[in-house]
C-alpha atoms as a PDB file:
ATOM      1  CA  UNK A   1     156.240 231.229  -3.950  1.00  0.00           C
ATOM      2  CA  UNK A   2     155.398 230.832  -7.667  1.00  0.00           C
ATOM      3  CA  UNK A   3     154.913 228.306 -10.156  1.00  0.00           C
ATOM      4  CA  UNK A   4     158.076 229.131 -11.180  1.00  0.00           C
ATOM      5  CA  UNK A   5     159.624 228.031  -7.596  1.00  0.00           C
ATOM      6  CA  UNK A   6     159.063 224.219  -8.420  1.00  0.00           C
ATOM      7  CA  UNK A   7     160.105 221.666 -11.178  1.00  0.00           C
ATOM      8  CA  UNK A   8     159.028 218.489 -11.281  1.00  0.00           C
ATOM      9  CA  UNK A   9     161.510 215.355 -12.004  1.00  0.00           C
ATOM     10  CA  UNK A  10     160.665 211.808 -13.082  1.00  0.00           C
ATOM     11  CA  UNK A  11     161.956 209.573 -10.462  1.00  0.00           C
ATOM     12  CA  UNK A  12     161.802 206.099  -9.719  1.00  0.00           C
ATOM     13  CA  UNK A  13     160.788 205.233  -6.170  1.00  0.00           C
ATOM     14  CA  UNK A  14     161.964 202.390  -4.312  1.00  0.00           C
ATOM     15  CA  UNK A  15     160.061 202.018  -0.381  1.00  0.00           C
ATOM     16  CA  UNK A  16     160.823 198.500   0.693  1.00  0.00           C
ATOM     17  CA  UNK A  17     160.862 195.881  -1.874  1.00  0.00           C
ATOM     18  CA  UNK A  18     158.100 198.019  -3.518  1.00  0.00           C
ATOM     19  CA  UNK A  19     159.768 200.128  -6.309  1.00  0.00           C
ATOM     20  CA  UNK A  20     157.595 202.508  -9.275  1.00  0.00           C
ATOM     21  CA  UNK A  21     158.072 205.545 -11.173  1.00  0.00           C
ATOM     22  CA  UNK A  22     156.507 208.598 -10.211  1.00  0.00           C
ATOM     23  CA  UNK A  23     157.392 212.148 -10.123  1.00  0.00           C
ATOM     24  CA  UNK A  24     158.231 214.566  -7.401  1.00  0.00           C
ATOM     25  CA  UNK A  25     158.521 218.775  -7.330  1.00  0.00           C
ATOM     26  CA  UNK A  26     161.797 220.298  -6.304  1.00  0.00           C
ATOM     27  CA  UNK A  27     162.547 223.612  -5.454  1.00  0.00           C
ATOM     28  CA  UNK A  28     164.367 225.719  -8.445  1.00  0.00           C
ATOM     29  CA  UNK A  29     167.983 226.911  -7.658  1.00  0.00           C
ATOM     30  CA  UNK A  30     169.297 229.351  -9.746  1.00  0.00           C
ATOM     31  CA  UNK A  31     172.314 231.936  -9.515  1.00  0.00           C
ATOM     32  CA  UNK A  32     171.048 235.845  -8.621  1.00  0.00           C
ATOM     33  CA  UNK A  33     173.396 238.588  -9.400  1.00  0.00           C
ATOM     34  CA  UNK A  34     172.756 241.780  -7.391  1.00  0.00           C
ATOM     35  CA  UNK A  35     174.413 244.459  -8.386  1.00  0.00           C
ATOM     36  CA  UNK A  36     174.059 248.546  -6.937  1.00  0.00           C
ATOM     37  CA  UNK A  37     173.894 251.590  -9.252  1.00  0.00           C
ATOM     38  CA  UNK A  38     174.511 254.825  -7.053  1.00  0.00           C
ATOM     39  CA  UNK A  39     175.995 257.990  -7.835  1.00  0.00           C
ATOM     40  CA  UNK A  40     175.441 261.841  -9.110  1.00  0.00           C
ATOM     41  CA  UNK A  41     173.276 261.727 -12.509  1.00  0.00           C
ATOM     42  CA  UNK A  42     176.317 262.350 -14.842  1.00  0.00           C
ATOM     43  CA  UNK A  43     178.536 259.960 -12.951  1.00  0.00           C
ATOM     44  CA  UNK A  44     176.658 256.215 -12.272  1.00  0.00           C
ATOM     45  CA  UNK A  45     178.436 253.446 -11.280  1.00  0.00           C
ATOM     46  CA  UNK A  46     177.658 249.743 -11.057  1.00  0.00           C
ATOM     47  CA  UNK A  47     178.999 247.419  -8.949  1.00  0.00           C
ATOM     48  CA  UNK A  48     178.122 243.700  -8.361  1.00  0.00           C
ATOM     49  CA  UNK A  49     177.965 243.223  -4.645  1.00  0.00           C
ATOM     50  CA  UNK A  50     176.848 239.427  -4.561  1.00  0.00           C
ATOM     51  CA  UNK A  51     175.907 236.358  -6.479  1.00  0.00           C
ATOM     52  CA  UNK A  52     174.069 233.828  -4.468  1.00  0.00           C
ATOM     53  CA  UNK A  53     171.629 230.794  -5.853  1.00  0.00           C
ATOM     54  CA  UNK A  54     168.177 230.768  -4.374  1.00  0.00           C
ATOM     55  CA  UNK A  55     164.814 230.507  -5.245  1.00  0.00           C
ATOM     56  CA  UNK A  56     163.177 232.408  -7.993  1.00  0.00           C
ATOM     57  CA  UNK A  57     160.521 234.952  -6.927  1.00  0.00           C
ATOM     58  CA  UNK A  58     160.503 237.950  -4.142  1.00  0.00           C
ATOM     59  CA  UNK A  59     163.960 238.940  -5.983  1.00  0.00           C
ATOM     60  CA  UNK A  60     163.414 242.333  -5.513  1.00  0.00           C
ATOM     61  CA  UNK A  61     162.482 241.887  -2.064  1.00  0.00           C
ATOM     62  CA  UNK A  62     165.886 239.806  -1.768  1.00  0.00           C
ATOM     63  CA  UNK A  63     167.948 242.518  -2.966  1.00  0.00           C
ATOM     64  CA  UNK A  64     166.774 245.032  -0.934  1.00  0.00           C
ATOM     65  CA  UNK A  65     166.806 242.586   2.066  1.00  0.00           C
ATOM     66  CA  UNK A  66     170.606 241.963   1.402  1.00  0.00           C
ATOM     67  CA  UNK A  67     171.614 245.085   1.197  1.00  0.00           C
ATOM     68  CA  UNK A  68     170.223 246.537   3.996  1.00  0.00           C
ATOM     69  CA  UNK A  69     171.156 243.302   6.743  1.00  0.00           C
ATOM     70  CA  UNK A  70     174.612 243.926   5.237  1.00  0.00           C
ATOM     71  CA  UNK A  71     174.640 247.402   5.841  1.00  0.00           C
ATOM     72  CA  UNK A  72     174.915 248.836   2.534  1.00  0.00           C
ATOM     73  CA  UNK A  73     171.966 250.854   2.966  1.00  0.00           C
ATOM     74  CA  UNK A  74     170.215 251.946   6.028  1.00  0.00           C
ATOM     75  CA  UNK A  75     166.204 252.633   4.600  1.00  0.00           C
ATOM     76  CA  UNK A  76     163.654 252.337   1.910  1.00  0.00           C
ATOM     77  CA  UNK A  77     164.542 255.671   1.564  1.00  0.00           C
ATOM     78  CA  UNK A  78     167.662 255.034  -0.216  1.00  0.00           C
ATOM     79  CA  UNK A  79     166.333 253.328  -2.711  1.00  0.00           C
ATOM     80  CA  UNK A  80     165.388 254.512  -6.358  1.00  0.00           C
ATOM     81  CA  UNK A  81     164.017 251.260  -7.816  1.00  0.00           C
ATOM     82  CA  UNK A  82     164.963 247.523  -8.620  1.00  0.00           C
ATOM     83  CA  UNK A  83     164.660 246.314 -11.828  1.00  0.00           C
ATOM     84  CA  UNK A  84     165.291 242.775 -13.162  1.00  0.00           C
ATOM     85  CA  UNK A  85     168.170 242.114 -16.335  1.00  0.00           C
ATOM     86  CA  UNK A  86     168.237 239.103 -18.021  1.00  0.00           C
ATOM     87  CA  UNK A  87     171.634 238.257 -19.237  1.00  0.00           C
ATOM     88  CA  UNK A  88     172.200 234.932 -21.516  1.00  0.00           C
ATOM     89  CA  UNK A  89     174.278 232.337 -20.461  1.00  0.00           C
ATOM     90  CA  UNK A  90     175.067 228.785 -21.201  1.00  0.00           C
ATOM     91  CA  UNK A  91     171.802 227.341 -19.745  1.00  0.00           C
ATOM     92  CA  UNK A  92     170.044 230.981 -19.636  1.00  0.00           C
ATOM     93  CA  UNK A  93     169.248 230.840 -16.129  1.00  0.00           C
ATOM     94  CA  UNK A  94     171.789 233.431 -14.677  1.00  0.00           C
ATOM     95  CA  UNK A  95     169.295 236.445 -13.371  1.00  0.00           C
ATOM     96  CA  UNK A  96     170.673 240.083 -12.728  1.00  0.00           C
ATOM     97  CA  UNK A  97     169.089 242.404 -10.554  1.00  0.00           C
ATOM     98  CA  UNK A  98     170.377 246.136 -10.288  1.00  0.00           C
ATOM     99  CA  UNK A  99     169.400 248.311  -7.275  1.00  0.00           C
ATOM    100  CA  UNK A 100     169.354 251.878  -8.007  1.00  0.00           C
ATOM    101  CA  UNK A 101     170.067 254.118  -5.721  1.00  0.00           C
ATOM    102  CA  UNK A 102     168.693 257.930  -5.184  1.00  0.00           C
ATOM    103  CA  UNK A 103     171.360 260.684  -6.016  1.00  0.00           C
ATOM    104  CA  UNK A 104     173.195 261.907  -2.865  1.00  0.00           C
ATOM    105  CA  UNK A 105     172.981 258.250  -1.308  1.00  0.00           C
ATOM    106  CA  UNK A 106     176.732 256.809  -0.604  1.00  0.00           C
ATOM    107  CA  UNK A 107     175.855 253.251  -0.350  1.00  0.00           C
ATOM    108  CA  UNK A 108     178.779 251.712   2.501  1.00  0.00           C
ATOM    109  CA  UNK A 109     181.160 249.133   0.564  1.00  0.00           C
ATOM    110  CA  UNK A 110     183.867 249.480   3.365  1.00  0.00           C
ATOM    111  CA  UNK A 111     183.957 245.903   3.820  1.00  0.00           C
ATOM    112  CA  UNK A 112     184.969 245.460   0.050  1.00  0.00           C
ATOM    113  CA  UNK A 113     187.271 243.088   1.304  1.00  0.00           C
ATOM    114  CA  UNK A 114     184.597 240.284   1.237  1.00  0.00           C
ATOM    115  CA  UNK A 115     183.833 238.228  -0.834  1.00  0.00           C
ATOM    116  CA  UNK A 116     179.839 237.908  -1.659  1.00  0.00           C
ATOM    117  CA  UNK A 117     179.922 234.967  -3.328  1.00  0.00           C
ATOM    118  CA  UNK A 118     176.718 232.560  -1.255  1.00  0.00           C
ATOM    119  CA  UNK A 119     175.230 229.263  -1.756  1.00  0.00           C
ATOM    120  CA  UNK A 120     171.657 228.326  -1.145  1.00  0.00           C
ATOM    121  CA  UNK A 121     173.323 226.346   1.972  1.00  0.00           C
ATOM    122  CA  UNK A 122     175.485 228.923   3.132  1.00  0.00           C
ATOM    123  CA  UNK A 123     175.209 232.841   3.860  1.00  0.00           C
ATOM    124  CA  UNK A 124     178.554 232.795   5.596  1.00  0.00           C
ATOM    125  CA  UNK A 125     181.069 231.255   3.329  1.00  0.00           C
ATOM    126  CA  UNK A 126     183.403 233.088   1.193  1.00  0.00           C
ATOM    127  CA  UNK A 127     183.046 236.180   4.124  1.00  0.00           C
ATOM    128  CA  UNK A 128     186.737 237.441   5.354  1.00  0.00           C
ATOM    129  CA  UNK A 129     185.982 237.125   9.004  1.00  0.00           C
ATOM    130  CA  UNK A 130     183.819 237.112  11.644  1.00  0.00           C
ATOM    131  CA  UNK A 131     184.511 240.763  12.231  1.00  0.00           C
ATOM    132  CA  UNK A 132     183.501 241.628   8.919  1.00  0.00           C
ATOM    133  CA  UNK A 133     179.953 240.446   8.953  1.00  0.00           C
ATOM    134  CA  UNK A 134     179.128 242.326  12.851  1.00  0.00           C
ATOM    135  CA  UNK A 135     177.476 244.794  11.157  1.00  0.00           C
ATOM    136  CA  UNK A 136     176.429 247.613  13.289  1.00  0.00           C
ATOM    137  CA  UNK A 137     172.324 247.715  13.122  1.00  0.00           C
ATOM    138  CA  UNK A 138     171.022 251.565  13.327  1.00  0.00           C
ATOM    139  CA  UNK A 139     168.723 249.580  15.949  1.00  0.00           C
ATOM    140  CA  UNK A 140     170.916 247.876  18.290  1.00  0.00           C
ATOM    141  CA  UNK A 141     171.068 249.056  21.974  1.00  0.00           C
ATOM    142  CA  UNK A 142     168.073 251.076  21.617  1.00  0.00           C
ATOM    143  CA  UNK A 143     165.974 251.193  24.147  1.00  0.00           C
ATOM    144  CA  UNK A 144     162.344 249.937  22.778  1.00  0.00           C
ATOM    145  CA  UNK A 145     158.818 249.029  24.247  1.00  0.00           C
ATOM    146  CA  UNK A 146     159.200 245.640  26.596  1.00  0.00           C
ATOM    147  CA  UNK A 147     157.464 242.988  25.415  1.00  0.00           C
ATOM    148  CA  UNK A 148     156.846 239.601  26.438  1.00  0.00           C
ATOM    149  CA  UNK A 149     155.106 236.428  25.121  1.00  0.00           C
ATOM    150  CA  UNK A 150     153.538 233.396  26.366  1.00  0.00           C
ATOM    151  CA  UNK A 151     154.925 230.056  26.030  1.00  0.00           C
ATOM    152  CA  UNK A 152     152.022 228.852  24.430  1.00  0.00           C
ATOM    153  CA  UNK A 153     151.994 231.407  21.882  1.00  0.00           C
ATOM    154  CA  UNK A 154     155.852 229.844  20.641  1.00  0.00           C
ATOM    155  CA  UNK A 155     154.041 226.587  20.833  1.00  0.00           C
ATOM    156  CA  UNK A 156     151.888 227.298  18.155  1.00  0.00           C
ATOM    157  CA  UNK A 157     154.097 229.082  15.570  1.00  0.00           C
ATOM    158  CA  UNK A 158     155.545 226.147  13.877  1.00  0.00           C
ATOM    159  CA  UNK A 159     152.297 224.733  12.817  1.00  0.00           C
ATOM    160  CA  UNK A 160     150.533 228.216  11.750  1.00  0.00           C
ATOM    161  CA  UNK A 161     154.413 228.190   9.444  1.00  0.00           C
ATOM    162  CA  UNK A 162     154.004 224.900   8.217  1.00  0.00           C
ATOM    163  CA  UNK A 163     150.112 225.771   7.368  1.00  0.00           C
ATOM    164  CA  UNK A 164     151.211 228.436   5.117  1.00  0.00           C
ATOM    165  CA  UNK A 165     153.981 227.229   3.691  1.00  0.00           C
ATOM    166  CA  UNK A 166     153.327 226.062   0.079  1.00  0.00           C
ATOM    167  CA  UNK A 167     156.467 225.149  -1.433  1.00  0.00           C
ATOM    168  CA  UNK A 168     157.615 223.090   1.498  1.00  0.00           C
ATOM    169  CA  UNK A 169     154.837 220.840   0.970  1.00  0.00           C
ATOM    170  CA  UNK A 170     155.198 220.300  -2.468  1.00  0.00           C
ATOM    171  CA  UNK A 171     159.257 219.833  -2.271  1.00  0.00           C
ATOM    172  CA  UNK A 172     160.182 219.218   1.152  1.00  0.00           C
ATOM    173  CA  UNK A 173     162.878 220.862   0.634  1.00  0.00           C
ATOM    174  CA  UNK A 174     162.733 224.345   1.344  1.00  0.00           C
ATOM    175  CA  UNK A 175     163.535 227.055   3.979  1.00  0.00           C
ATOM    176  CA  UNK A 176     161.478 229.401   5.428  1.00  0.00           C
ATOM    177  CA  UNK A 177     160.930 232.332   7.720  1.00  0.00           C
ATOM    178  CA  UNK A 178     158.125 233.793   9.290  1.00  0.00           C
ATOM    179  CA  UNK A 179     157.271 236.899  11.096  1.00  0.00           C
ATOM    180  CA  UNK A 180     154.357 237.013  13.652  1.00  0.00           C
ATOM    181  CA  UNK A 181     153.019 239.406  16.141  1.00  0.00           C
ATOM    182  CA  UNK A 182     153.372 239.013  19.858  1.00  0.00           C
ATOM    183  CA  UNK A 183     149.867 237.315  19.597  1.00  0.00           C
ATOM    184  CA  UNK A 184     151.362 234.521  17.663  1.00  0.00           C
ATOM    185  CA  UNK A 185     149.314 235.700  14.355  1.00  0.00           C
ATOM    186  CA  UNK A 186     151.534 235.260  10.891  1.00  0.00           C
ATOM    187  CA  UNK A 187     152.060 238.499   9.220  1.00  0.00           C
ATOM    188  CA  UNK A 188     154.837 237.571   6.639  1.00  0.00           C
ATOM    189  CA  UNK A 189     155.938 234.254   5.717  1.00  0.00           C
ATOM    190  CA  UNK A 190     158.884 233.767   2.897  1.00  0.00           C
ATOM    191  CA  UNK A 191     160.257 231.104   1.612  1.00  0.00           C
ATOM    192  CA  UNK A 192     163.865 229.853  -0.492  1.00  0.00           C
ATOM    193  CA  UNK A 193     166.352 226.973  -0.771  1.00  0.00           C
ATOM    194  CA  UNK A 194     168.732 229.132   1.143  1.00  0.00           C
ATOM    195  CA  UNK A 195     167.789 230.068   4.805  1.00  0.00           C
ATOM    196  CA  UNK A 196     169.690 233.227   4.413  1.00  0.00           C
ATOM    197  CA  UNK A 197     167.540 234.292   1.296  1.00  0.00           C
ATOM    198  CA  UNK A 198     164.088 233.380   2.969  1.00  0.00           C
ATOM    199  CA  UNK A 199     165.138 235.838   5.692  1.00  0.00           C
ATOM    200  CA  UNK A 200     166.636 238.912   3.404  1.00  0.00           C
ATOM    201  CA  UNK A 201     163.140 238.476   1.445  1.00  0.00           C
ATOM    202  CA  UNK A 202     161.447 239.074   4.844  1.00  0.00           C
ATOM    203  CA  UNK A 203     163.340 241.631   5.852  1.00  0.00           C
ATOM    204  CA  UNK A 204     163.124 243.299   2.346  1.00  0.00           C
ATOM    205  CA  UNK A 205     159.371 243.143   2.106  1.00  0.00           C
ATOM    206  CA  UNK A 206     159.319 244.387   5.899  1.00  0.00           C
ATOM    207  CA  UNK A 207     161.593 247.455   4.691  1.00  0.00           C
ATOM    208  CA  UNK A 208     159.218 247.930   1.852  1.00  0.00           C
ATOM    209  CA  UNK A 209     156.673 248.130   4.353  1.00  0.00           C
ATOM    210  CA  UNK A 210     158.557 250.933   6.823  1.00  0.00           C
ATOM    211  CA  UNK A 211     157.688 248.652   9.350  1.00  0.00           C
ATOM    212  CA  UNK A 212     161.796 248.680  10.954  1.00  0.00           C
ATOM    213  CA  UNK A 213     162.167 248.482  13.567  1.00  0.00           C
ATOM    214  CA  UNK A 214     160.523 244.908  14.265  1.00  0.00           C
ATOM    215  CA  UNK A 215     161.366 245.585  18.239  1.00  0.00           C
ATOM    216  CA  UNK A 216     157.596 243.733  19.367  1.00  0.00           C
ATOM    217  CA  UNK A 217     157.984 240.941  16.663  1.00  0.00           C
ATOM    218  CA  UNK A 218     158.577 237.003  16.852  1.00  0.00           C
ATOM    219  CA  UNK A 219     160.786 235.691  13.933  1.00  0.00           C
ATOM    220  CA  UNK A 220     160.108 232.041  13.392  1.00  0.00           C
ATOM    221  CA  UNK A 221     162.886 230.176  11.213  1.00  0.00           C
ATOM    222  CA  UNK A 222     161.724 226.798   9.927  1.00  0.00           C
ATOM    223  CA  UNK A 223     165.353 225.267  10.353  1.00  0.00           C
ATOM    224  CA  UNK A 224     168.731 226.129  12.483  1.00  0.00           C
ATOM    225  CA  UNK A 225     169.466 229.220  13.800  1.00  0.00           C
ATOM    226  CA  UNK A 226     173.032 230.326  12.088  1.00  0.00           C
ATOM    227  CA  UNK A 227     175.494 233.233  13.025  1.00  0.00           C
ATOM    228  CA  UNK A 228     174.122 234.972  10.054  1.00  0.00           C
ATOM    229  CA  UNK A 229     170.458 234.450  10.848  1.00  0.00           C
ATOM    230  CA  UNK A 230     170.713 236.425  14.161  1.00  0.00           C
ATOM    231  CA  UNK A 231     172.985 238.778  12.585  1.00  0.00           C
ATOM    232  CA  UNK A 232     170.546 239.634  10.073  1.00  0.00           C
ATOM    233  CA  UNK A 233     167.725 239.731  12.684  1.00  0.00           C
ATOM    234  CA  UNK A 234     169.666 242.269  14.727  1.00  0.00           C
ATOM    235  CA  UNK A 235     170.309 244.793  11.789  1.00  0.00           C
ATOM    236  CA  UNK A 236     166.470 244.303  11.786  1.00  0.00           C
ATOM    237  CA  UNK A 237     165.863 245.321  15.086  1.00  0.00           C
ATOM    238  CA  UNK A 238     163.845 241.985  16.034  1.00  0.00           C
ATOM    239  CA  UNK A 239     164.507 240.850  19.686  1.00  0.00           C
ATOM    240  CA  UNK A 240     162.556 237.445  19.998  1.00  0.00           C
ATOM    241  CA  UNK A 241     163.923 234.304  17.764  1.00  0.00           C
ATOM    242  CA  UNK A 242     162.740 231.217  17.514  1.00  0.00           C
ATOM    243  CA  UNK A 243     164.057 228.447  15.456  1.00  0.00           C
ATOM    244  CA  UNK A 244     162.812 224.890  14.395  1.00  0.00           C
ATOM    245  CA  UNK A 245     166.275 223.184  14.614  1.00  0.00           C
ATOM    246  CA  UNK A 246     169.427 223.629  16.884  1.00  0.00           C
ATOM    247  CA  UNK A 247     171.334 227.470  17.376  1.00  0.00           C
ATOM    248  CA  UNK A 248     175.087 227.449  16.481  1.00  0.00           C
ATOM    249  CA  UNK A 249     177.516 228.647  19.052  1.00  0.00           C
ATOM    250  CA  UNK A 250     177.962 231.877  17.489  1.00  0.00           C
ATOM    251  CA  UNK A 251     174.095 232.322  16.976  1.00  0.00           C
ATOM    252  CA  UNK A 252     173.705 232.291  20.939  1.00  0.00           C
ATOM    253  CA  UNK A 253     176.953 234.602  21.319  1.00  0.00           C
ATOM    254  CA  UNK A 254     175.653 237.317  19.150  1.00  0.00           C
ATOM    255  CA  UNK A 255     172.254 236.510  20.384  1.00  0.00           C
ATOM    256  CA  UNK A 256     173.602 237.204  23.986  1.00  0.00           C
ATOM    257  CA  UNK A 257     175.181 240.321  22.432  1.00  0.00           C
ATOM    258  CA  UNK A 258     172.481 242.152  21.259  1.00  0.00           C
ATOM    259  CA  UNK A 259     169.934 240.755  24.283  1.00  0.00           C
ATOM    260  CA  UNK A 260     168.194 238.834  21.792  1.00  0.00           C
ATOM    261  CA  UNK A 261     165.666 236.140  23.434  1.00  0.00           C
ATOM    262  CA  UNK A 262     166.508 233.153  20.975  1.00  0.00           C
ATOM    263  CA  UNK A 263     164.544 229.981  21.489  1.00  0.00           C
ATOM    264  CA  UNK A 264     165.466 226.651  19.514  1.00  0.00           C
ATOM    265  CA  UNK A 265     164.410 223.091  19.084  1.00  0.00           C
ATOM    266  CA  UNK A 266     160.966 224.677  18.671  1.00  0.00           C
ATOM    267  CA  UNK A 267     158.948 221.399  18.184  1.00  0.00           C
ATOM    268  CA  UNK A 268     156.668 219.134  19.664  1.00  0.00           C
ATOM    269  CA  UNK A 269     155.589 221.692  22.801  1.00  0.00           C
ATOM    270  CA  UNK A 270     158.935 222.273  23.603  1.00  0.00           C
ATOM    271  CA  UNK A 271     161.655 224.385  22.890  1.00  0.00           C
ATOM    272  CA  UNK A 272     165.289 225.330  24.692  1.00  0.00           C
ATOM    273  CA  UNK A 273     165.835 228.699  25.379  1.00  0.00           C
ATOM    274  CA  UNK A 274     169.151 230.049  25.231  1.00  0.00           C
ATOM    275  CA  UNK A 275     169.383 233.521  25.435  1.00  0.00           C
ATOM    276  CA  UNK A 276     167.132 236.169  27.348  1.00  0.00           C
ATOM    277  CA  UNK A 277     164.655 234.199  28.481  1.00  0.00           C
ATOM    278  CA  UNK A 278     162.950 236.926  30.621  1.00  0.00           C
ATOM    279  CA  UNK A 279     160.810 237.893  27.596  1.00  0.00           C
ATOM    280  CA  UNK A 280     158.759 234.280  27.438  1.00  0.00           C
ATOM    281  CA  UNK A 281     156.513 233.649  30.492  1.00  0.00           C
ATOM    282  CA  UNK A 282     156.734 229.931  31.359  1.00  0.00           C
ATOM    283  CA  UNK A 283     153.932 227.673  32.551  1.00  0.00           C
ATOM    284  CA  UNK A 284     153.064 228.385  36.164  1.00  0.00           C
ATOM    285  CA  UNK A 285     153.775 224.506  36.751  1.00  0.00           C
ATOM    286  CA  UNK A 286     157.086 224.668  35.164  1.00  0.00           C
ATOM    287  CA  UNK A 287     158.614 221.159  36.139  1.00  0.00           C
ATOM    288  CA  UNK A 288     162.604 220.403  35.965  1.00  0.00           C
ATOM    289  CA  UNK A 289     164.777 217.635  35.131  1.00  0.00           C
END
């Protein structure tokens, strides 16, 4: 995160019958415009393909993470370059980013039916249906290395995230994912207002990176594990989630879908696990009750 991630407010405090003004830094929201330029040389178009308010910074990463969880794209390789347009508006804070794509790439807007409108809350919302956003990952159902990890390993993850994560100690209000190894050692960490942003700025910078699949990887999310979280995991090709907070219904069912091992209430030294499980080896004096 950036300087530009966080604004400060003058507030008035009240804690008991003690009450004084201070300040305290918030994380910026502002509305993102991506929109896709693709086509033959003589003959670009541009489309807008989503507006959704997050956090400034890693916008490029963003974009690229969007597009490819949603399918649009399927590599790096399909992208020319991303380049930032600033368009004036009322309060000047409405940001457009345009994706270019290579010539010969035929980005995949079947599902133009949907509506891309997000929130910062919600990565879901304004999507047709829940057949519309099982987007088929070039990595699902392939057969990769097995892996396992130690229950102590998932132990540790949410303080190594919470160690490195800058703007959620100076708003306490922010979302964040982070990607480890299988030795519990942080390799990415990114953070937004919107859960669903953190992750497509992970995902993005991992594209970036040509490190897809992320088949021997642990993503850590710092709050619930949504529908759209493990979706966007999937078309990532990671196999091992584990999330802070509670898994939705759906989360688990696509989770049990795609074999993912997805772990939640990840606090404390404990954690539920509700799909695969065989990929975490549990405490040799494993108790129950």
């Amino acid at each position: 995160m950036t300087t530009n991630s966080i604004k400060r407010f003058n507030i008035t405090k009240v804690s008991g019958g003690a009450v004084a003004d201070t300040s305290d830094a918030l994380a910026i929201e502002e509305p993102l415009e991506i929109r896709l330029e693709y086509g033959p040389a003589g003959d670009r178009q541009i489309k807008s393909v989503s507006v959704t308010m997050c956090t400034p910074g890693n916008d490029a990463e963003l974009a690229a993470g969007f597009l490819f969880t949603e399918g649009i794209i399927s590599s790096r390789d399909a992208i020319l370059n991303i380049e930032h347009c600033f368009i004036s508006c009322a309060e000047n804070r409405e940001n457009v980013i345009v994706v270019k794509l290579k010539e010969g790439i035929t980005p995949n807007l079947n599902s133009s039916e949907r509506n891309f409108y997000t929130t910062s809350s919600c990565g879901v919302c304004g999507k047709g249906s829940i057949n519309a956003i099982r987007t088929v990952s070039s990595f699902v159902n392939k057969n990769g290395i097995p892996h396992s990890i130690d229950a102590e390993v998932l132990f540790r993850l949410p303080d190594v995230l919470r160690y490195y994560q800058d703007a959620f100690a100076s708003t306490g209000g922010i979302h964040a994912s982070g990607l480890f190894n299988l030795a519990g050692e942080l390799l990415l960490l990114r953070e937004d207002v919107g859960r669903h942003n953190a992750l497509d700025k992970l995902i993005g910078a991992a594209l970036n990176n040509n490190w897809l699949p992320l088949d021997n990887h642990i993503l850590l999310l710092s709050g619930r594990a949504s529908f759209e979280l493990v979706q966007k995991a999937a078309m990532a090709g990671i196999t091992i989630i584990a999330a802070v907070g509670a898994p939705s219904t759906l989360a688990v069912e696509l989770a049990e879908e795609f074999n993912i091992t997805l772990a939640g209430f990840l606090r404390n030294q404990r954690f539920n696990i509700y799909t695969a499980g065989h990929r975490i080896l549990l405490p040799a004096n494993e108790n129950t009750y």
